[in-house]
PDB file of N, CA and C in Angstrom:
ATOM      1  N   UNK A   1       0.830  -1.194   0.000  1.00  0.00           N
ATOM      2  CA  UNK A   1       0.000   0.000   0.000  1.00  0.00           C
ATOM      3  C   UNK A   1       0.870   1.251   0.000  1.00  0.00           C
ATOM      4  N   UNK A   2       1.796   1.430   0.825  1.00  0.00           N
ATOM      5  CA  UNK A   2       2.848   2.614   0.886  1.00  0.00           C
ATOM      6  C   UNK A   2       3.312   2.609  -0.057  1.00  0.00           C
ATOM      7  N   UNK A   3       3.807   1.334  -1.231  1.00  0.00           N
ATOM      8  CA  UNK A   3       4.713   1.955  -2.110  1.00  0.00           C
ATOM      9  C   UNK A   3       3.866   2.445  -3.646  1.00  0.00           C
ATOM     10  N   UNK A   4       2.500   1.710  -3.572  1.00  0.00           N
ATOM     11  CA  UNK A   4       1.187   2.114  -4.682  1.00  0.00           C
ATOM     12  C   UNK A   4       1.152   3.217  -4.477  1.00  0.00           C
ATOM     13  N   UNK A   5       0.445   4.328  -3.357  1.00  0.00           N
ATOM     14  CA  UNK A   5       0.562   5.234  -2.895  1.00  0.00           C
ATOM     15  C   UNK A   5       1.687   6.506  -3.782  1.00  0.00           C
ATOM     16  N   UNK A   6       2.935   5.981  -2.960  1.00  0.00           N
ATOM     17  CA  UNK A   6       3.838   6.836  -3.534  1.00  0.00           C
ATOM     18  C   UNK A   6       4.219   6.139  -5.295  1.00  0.00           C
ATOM     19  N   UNK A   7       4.030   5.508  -5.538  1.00  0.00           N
ATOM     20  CA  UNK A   7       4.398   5.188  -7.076  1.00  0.00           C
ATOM     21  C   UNK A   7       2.851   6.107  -7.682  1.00  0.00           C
ATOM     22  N   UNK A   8       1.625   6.061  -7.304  1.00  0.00           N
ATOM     23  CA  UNK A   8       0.872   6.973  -8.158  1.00  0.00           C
ATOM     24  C   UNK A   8       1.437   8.509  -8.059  1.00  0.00           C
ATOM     25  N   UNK A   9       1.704   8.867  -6.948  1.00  0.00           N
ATOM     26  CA  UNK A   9       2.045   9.969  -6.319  1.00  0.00           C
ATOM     27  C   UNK A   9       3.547  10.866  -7.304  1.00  0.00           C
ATOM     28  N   UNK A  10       4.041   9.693  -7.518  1.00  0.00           N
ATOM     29  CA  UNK A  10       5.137  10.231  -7.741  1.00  0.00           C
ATOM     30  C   UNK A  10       5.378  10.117  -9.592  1.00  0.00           C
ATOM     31  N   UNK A  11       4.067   9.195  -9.967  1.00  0.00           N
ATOM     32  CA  UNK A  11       4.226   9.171 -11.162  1.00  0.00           C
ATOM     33  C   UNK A  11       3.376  10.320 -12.059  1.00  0.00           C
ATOM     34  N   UNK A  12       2.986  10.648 -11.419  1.00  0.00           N
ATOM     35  CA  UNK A  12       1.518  12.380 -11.260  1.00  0.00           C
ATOM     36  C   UNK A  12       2.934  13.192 -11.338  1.00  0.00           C
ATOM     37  N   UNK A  13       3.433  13.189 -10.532  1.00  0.00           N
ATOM     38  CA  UNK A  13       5.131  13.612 -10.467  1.00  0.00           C
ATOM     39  C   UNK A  13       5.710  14.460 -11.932  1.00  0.00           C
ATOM     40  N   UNK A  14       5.872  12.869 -12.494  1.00  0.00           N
ATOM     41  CA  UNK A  14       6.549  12.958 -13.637  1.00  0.00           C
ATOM     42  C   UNK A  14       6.143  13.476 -14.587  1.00  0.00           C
ATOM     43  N   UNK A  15       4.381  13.520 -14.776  1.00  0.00           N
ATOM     44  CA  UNK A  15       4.136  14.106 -16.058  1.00  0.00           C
ATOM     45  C   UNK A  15       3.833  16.024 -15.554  1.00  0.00           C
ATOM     46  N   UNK A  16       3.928  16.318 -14.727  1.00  0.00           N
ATOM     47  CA  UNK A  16       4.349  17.889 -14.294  1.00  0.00           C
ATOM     48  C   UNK A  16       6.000  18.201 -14.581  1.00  0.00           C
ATOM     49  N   UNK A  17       6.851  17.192 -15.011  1.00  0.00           N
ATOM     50  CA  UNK A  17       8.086  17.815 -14.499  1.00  0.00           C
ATOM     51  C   UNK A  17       8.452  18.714 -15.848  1.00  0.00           C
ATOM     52  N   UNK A  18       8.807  19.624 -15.468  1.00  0.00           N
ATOM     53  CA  UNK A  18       9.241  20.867 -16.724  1.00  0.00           C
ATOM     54  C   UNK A  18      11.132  20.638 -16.686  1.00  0.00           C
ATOM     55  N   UNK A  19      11.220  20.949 -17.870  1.00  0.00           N
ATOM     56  CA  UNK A  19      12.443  21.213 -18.618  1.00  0.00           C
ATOM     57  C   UNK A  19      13.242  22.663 -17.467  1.00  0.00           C
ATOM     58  N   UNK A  20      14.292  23.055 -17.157  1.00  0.00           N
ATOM     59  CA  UNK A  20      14.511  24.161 -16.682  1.00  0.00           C
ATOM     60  C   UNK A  20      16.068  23.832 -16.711  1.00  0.00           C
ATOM     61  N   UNK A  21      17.168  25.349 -16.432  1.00  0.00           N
ATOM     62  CA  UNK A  21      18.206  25.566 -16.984  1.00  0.00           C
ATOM     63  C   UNK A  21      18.784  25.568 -15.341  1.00  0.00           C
ATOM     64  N   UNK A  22      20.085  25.224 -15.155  1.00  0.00           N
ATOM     65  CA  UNK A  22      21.090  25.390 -13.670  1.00  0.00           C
ATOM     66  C   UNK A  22      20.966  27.005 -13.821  1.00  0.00           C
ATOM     67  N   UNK A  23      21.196  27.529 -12.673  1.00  0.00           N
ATOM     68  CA  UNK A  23      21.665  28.762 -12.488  1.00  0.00           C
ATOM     69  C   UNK A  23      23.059  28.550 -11.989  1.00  0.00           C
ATOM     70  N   UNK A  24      23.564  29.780 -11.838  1.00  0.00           N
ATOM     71  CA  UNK A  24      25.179  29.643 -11.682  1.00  0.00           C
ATOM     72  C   UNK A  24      24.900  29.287  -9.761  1.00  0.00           C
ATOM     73  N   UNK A  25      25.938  28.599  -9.571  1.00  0.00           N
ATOM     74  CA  UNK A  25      26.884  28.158  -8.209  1.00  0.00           C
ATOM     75  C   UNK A  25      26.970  28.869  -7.253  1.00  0.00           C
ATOM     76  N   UNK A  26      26.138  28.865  -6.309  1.00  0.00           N
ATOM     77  CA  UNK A  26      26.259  29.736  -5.048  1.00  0.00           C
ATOM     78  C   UNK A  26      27.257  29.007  -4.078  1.00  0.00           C
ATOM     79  N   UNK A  27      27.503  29.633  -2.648  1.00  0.00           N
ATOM     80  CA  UNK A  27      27.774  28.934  -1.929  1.00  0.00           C
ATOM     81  C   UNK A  27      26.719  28.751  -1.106  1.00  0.00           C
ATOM     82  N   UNK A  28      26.394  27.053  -0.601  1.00  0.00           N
ATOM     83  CA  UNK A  28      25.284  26.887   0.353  1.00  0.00           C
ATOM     84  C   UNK A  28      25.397  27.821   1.719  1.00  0.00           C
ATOM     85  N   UNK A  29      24.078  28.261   2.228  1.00  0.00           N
ATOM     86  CA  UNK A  29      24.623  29.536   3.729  1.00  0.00           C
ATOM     87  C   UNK A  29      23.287  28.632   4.079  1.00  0.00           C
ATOM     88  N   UNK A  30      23.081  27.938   5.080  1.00  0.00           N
ATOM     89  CA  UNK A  30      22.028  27.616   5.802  1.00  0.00           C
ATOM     90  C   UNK A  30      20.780  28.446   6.808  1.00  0.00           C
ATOM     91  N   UNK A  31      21.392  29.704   6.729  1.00  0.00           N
ATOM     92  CA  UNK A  31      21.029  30.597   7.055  1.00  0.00           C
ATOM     93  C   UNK A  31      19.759  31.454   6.513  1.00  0.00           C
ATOM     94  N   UNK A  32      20.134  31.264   5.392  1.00  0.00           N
ATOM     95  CA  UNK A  32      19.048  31.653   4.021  1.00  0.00           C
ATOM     96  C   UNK A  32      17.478  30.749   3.501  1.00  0.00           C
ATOM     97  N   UNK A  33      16.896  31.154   3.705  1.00  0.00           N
ATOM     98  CA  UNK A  33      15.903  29.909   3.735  1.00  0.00           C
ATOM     99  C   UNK A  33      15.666  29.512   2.273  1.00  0.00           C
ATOM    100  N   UNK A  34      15.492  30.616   1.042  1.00  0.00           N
ATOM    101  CA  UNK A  34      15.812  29.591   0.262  1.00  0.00           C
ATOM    102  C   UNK A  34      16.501  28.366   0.211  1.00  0.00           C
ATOM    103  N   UNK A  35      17.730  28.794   0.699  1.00  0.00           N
ATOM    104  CA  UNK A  35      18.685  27.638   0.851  1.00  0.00           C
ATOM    105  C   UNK A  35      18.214  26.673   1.393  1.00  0.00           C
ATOM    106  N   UNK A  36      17.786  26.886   2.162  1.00  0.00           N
ATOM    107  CA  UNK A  36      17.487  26.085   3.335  1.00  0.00           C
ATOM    108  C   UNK A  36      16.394  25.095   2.604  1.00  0.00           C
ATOM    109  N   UNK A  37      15.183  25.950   1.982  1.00  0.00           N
ATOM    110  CA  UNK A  37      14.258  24.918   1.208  1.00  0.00           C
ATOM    111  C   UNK A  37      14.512  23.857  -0.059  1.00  0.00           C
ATOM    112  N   UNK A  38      15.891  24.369  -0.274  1.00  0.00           N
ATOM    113  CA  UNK A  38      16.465  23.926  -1.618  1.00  0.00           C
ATOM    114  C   UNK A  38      16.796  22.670  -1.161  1.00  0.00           C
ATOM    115  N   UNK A  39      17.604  22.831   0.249  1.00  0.00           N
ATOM    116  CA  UNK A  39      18.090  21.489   1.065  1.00  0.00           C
ATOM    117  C   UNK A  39      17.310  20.829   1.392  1.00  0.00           C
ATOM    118  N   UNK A  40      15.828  21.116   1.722  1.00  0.00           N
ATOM    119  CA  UNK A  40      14.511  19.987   1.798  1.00  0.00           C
ATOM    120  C   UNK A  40      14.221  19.325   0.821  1.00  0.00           C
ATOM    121  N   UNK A  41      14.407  19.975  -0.163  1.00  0.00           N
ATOM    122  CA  UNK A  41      14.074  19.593  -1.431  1.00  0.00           C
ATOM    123  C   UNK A  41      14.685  18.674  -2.004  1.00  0.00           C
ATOM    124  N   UNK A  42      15.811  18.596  -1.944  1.00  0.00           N
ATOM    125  CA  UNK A  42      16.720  17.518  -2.482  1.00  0.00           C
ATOM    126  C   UNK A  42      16.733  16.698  -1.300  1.00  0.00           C
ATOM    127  N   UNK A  43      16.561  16.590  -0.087  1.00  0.00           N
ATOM    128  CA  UNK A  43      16.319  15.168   0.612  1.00  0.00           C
ATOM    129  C   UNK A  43      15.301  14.932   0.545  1.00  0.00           C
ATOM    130  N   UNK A  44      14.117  15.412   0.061  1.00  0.00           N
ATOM    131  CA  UNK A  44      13.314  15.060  -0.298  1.00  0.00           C
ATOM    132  C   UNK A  44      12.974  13.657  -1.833  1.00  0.00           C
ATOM    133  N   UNK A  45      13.819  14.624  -2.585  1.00  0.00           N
ATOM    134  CA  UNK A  45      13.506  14.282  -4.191  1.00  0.00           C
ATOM    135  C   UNK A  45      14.363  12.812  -3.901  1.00  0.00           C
ATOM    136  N   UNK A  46      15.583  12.637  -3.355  1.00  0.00           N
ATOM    137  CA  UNK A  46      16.623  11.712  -2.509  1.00  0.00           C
ATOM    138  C   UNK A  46      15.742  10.844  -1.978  1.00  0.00           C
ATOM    139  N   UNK A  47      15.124  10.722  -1.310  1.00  0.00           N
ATOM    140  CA  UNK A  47      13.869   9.456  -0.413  1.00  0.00           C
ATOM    141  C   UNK A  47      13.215   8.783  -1.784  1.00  0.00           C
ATOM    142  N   UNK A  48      12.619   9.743  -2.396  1.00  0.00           N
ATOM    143  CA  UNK A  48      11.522   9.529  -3.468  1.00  0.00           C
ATOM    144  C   UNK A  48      12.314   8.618  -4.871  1.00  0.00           C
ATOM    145  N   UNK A  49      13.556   8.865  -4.755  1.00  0.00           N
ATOM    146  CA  UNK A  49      14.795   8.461  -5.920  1.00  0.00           C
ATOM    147  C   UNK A  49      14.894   7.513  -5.405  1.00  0.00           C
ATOM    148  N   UNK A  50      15.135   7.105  -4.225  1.00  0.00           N
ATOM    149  CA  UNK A  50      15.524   5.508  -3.381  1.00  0.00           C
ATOM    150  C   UNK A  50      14.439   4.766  -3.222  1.00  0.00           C
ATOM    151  N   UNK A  51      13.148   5.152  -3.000  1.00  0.00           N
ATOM    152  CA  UNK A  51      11.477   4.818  -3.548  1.00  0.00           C
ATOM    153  C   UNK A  51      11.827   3.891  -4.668  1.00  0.00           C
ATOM    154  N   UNK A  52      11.872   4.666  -5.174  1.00  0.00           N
ATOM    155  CA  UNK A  52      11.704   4.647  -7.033  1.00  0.00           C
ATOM    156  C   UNK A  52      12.534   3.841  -8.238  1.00  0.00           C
ATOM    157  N   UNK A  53      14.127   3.731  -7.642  1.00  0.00           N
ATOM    158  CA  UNK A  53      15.049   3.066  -7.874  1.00  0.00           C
ATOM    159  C   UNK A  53      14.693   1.666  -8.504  1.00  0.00           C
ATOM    160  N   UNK A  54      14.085   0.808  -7.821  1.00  0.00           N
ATOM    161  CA  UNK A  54      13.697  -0.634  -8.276  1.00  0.00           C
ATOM    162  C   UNK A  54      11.799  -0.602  -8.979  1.00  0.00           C
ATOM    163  N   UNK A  55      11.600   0.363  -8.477  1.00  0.00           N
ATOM    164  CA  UNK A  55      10.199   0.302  -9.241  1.00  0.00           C
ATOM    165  C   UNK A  55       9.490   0.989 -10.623  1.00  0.00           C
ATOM    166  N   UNK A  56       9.995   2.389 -10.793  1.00  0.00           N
ATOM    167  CA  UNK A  56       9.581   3.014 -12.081  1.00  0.00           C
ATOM    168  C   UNK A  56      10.970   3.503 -12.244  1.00  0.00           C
ATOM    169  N   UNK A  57      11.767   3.266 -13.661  1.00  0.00           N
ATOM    170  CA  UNK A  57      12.898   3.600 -14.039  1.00  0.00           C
ATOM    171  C   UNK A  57      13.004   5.251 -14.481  1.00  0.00           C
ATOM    172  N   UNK A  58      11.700   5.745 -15.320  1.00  0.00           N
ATOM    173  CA  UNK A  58      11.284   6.628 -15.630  1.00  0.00           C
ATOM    174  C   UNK A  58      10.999   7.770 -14.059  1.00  0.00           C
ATOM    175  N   UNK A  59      10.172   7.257 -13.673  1.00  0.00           N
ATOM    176  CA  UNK A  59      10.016   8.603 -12.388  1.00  0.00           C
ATOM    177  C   UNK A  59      11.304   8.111 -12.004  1.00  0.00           C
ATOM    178  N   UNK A  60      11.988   7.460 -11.292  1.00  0.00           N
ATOM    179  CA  UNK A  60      13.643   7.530 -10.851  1.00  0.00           C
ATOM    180  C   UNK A  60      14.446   8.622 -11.538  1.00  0.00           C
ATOM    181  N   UNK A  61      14.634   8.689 -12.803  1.00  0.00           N
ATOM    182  CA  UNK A  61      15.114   9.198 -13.287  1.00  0.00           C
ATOM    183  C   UNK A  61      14.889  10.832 -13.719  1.00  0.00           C
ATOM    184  N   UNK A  62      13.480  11.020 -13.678  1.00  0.00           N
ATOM    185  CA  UNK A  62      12.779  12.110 -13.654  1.00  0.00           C
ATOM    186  C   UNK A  62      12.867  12.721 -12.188  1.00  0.00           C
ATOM    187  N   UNK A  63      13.419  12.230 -11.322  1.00  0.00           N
ATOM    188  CA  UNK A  63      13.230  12.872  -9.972  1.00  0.00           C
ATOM    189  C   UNK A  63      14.835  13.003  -9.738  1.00  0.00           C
ATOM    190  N   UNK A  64      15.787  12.108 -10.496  1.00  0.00           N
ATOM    191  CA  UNK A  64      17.105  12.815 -10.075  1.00  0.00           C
ATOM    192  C   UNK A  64      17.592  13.906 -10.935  1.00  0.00           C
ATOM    193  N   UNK A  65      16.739  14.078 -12.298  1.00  0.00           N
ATOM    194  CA  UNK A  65      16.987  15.698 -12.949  1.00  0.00           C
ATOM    195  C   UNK A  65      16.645  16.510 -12.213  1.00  0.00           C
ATOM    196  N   UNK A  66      15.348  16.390 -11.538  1.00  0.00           N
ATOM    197  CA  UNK A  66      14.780  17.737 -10.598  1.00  0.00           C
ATOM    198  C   UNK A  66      15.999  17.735  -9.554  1.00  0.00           C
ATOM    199  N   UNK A  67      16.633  16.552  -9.213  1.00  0.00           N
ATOM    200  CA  UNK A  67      17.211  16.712  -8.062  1.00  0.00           C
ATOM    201  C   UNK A  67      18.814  17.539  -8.337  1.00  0.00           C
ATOM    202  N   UNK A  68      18.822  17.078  -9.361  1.00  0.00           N
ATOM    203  CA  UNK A  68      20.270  17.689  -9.885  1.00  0.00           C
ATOM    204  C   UNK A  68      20.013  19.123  -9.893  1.00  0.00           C
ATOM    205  N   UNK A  69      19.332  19.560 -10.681  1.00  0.00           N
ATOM    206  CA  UNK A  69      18.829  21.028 -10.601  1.00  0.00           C
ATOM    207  C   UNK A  69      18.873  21.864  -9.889  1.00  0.00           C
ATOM    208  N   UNK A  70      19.021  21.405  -8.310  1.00  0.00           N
ATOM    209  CA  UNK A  70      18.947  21.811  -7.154  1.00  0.00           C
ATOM    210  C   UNK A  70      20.410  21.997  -6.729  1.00  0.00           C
ATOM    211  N   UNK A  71      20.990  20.529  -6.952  1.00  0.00           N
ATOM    212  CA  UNK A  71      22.136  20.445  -6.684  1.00  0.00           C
ATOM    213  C   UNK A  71      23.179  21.602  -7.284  1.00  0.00           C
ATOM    214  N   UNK A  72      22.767  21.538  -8.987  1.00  0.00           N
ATOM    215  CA  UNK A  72      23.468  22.577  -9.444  1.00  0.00           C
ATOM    216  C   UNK A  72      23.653  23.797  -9.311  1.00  0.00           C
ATOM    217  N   UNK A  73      22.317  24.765  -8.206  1.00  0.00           N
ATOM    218  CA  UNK A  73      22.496  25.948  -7.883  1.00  0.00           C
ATOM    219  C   UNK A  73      23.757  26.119  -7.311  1.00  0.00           C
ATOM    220  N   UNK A  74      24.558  25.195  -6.222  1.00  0.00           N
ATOM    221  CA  UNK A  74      25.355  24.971  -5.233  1.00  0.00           C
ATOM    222  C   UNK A  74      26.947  24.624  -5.704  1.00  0.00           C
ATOM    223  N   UNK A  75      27.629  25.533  -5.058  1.00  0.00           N
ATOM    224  CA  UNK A  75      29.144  24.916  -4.748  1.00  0.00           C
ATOM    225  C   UNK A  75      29.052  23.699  -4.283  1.00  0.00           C
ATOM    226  N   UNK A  76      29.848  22.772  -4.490  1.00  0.00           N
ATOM    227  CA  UNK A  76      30.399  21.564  -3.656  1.00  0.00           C
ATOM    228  C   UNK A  76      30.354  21.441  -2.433  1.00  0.00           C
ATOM    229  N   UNK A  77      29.806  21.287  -1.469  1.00  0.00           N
ATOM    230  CA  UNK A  77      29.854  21.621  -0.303  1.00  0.00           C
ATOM    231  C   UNK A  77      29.653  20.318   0.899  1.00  0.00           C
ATOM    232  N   UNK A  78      30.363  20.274   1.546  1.00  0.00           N
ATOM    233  CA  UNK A  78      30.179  18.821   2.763  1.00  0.00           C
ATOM    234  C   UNK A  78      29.586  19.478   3.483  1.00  0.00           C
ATOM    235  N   UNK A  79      28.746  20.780   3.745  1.00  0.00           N
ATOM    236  CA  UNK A  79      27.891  21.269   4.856  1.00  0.00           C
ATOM    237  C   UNK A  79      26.215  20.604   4.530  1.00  0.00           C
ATOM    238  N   UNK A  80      26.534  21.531   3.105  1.00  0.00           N
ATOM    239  CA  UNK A  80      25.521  20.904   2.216  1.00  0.00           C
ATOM    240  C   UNK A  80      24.728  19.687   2.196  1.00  0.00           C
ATOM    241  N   UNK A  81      25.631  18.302   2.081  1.00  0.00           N
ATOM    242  CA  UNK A  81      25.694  17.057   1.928  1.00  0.00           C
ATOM    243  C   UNK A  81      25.383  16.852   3.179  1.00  0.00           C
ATOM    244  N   UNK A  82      26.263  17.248   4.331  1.00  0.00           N
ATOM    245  CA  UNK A  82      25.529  16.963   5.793  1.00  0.00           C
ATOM    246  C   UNK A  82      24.053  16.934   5.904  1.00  0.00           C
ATOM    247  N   UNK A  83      23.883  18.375   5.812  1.00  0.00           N
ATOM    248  CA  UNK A  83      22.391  18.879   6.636  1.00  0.00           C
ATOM    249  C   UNK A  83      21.442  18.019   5.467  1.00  0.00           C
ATOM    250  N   UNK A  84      22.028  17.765   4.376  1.00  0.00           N
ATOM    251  CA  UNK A  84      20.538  16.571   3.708  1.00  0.00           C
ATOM    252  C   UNK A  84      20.860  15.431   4.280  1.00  0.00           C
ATOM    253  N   UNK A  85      21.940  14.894   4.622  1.00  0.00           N
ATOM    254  CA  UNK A  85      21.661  13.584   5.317  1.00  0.00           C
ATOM    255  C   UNK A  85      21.439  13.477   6.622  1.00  0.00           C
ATOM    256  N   UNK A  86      21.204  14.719   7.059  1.00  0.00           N
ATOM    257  CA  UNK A  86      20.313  14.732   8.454  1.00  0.00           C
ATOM    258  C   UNK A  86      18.567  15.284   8.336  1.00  0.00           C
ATOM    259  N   UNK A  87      18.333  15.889   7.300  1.00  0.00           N
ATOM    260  CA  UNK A  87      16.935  15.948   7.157  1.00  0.00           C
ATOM    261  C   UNK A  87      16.623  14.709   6.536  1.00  0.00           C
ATOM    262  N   UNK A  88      17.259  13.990   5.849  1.00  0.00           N
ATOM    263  CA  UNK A  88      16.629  12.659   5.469  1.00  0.00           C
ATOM    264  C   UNK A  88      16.071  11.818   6.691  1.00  0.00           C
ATOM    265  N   UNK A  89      16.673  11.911   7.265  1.00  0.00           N
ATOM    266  CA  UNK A  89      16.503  11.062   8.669  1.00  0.00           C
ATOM    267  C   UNK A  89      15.295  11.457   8.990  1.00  0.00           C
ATOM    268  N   UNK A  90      15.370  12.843   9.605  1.00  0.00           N
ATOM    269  CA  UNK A  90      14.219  13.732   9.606  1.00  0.00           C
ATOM    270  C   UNK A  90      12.797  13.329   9.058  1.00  0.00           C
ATOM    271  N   UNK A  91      12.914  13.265   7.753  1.00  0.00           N
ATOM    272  CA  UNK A  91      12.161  12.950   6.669  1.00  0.00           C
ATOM    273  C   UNK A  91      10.969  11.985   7.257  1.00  0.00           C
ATOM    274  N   UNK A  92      11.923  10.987   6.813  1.00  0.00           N
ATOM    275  CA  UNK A  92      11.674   9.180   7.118  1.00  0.00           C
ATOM    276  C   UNK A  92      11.445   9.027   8.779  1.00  0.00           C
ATOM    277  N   UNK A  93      11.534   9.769   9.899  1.00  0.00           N
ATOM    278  CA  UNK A  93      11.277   9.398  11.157  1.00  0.00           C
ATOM    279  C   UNK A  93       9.801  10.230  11.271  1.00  0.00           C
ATOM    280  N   UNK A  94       9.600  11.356  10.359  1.00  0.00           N
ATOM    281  CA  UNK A  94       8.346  12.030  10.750  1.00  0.00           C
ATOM    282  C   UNK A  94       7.406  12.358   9.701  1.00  0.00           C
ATOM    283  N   UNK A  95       7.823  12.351   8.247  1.00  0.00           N
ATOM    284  CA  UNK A  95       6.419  12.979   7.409  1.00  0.00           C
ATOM    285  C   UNK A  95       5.591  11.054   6.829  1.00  0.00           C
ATOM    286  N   UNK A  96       4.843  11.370   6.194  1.00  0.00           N
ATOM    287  CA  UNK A  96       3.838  10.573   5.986  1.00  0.00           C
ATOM    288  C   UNK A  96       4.316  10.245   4.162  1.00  0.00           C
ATOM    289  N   UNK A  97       3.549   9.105   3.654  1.00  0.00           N
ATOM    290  CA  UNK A  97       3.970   9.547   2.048  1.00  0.00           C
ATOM    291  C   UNK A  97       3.315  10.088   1.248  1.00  0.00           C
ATOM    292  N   UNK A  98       2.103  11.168   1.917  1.00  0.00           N
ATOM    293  CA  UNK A  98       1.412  12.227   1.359  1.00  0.00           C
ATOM    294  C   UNK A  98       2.089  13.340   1.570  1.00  0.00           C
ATOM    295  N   UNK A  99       2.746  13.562   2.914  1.00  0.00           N
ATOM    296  CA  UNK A  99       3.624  14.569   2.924  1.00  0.00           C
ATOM    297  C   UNK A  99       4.907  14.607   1.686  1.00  0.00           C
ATOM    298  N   UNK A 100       5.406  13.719   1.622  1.00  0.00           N
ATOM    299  CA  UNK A 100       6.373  13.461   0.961  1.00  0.00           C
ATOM    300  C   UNK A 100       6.067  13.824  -0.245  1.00  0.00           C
ATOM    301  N   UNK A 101       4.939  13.362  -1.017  1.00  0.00           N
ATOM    302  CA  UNK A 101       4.689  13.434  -2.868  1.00  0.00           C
ATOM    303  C   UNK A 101       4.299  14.967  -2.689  1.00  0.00           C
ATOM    304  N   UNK A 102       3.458  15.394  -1.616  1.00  0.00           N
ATOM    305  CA  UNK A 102       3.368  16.844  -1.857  1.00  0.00           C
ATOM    306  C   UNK A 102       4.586  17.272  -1.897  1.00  0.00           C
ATOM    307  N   UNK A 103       5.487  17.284  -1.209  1.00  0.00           N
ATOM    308  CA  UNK A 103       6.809  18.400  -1.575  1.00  0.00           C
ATOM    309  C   UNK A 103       7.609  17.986  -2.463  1.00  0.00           C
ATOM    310  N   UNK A 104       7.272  17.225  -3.220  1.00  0.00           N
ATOM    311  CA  UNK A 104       8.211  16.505  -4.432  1.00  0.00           C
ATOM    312  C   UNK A 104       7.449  17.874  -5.447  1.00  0.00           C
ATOM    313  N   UNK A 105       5.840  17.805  -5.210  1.00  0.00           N
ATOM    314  CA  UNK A 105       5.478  18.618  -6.360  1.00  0.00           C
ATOM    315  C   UNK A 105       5.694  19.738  -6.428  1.00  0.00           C
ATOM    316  N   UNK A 106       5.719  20.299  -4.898  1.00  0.00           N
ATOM    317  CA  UNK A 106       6.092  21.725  -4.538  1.00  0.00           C
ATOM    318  C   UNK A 106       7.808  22.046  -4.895  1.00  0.00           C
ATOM    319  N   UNK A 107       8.001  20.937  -4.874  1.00  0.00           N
ATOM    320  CA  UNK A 107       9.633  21.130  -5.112  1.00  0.00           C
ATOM    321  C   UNK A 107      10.053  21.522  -6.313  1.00  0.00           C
ATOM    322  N   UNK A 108       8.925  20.572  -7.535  1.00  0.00           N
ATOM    323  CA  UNK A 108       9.027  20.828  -8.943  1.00  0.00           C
ATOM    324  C   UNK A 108       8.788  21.955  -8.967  1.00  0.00           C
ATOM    325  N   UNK A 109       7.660  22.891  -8.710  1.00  0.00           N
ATOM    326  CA  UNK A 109       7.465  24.122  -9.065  1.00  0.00           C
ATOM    327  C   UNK A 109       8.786  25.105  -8.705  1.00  0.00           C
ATOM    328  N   UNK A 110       9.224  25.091  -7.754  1.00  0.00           N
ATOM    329  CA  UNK A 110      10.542  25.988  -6.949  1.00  0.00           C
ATOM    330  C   UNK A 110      11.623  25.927  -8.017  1.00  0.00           C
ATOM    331  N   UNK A 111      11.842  25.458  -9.149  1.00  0.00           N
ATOM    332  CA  UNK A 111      12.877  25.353 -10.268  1.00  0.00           C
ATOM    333  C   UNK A 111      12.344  26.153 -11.369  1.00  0.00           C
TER     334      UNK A 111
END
């Protein structure tokens, strides 16, 4: 049931996802809430990619362009990489997988 759920969820996903260009390389400031939402966003799109991995090749793949996208605003950064592998945790200990497909979509729009 959880993974029907998020496989409709996330395949609704895919046919919203728009084409869009990197912007140039900031440095991540956690401070900034864009930033900050950008970093939800990609541990977000990250859960939904590890979802997705063995089940739809297509949304997998459609969710690590959005995810790259994100990535690409950003310098290289191990602060960066931290604080998503601590909201992942986050993630997965507290939202639901309605929470989850909603901010996948909200996430698409933010690009």
């Amino acid at each position: 049931m959880y993974y029907k759920k998020t496989l409709i969820a996330l395949t609704i996903t895919l046919g919203l996802l728009l084409t869009a260009t990197a912007k140039a390389e900031v440095n991540y400031n956690y401070k900034n809430a864009v930033h900050k939402e950008d970093m939800v966003c990609i541990a977000s799109l990250s859960i939904g990619r590890d979802i997705m991995f063995a089940k739809d090749k297509e949304v997998y793949l459609a969710l690590t362009d959005l995810q790259n996208q994100f990535y690409l605003k950003y310098n290289s950064s191990s602060q960066l990489g931290n604080h998503i592998d601590a909201r992942k945790i986050l993630i997965k200990q507290s939202w639901t997988v309605e929470q989850l497909s909603d901010k996948v979509v909200e996430c698409k729009g933010r690009i």
